[in-house]
Protein backbone atom coordinates (compact mmCIF):
# COMPACT_ATOMS: atom_id res chain seq x y z
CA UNK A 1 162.05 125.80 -101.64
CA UNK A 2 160.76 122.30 -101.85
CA UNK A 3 159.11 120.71 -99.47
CA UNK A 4 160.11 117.63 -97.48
CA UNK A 5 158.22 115.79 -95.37
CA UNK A 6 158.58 112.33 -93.20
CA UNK A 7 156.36 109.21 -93.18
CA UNK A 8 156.84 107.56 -89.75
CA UNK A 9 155.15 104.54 -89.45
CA UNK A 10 152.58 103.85 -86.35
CA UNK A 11 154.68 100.98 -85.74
CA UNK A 12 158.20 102.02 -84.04
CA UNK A 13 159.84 99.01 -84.57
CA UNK A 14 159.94 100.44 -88.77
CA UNK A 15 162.07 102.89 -89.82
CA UNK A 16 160.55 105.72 -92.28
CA UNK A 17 161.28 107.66 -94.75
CA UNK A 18 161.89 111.19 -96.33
CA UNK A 19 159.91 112.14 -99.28
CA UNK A 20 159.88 115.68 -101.43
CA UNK A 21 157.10 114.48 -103.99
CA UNK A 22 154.20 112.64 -103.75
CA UNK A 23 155.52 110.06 -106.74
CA UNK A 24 157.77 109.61 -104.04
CA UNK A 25 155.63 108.87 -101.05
CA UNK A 26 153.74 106.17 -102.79
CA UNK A 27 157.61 104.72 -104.59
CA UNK A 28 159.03 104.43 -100.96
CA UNK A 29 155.64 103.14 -99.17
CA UNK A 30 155.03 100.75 -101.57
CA UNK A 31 158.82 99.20 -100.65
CA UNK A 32 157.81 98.91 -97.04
CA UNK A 33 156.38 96.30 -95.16
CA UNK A 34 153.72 98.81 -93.31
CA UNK A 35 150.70 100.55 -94.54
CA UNK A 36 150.07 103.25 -92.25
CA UNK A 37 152.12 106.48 -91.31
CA UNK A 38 152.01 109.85 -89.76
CA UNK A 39 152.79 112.47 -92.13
CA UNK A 40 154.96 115.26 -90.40
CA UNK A 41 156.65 118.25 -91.54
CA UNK A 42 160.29 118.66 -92.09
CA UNK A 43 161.37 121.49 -94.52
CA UNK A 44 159.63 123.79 -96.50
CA UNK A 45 158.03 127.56 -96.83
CA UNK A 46 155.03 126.81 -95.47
CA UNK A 47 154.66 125.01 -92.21
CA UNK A 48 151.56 127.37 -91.12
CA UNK A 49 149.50 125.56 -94.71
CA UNK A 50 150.81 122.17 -93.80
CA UNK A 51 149.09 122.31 -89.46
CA UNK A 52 146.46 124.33 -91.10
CA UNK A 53 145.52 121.67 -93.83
CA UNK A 54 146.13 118.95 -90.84
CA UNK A 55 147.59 116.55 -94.01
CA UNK A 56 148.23 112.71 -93.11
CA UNK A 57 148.60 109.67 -94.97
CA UNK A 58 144.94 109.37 -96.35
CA UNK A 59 145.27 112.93 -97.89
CA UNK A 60 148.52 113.73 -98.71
CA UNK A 61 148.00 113.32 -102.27
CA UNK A 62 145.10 115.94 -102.34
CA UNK A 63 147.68 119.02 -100.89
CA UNK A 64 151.13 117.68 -101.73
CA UNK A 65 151.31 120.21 -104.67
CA UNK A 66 150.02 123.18 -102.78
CA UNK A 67 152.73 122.94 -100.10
CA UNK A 68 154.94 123.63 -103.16
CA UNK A 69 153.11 126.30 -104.40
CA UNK A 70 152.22 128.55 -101.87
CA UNK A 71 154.60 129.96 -99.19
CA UNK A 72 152.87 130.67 -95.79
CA UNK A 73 153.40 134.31 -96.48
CA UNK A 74 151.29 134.24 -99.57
CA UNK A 75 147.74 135.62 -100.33
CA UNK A 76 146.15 132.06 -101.57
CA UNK A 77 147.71 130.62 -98.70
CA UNK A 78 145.44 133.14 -96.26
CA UNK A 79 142.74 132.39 -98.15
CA UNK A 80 143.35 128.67 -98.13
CA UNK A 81 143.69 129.15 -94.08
CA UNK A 82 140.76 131.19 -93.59
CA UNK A 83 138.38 128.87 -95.65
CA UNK A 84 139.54 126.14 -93.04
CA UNK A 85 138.99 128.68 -90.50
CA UNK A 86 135.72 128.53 -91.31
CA UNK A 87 134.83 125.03 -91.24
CA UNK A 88 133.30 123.90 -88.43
CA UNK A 89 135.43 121.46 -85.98
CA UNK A 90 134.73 118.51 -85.07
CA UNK A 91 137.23 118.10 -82.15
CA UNK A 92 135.88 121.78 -81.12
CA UNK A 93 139.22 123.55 -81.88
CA UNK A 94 140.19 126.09 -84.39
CA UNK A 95 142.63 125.50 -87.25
CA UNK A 96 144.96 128.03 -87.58
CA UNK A 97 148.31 129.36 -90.42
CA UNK A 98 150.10 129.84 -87.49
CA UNK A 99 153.14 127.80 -86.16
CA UNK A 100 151.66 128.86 -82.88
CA UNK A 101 148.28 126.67 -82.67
C-alpha cells in the first residue's frame, strides 16, 4: 500500500495538499504561496513508523521511502522503533510503534 500523507500549512487561511511521493511534496509546495507545513498521516501500512519517526516538513525527505517500505508489522520496522526507543528525549517522553502513544 502506498503511503499518503497531508501538508497543512501553519497558516489556516491556505489550503494543503495530498502527496504519495516525496517528488511530489516538493512539486506541490513549490506551487504554493507558504513555506511551512505540518506533515500528518493519512493512509498507509505503517502509522506506528510514521509517530515513531515523529516526520515533519524539515525531514520528510530523509523517511519518505521507508514509510513505503516497511509495514508496521515488519521486523526492520521494530528495529527502526526500538533504536528510537533508545534515544534519549528531549521533551522527556518516550517514542513509541504504537498508534497508542
Amino acid at each position: 500500500m502506498t503511503t499518503t500523507l497531508y501538508a497543512n500549512p501553519y497558516d489556516t487561511s491556505y489550503t494543503g495538499f495530498y502527496f504519495g511521493s516525496i517528488e511530489e511534496f516538493n512539486e506541490q509546495l513549490s506551487q504554493t504561496s507558504y513555506e511551512e507545513v505540518e506533515i500528518d498521516y493519512i493512509d498507509g501500512d505503517n502509522p506506528g513508523l510514521f509517530q515513531a519517526t515523529k516526520i515533519h516538513h524539515g525531514n520528510v525527505d530523509l523517511w519518505f521511502d521507508e514509510l513505503d517500505q516497511y509495514p508496521d508489522d515488519s521486523h526492520e520496522t521494530s528495529a527502526i522503533c526500538y533504536l528510537l526507543d533508545m534515544k534519549p528525549s528531549t521533551e522527556g517522553m518516550k517514542l513509541s510503534c504504537t498508534e497508542e502513544a
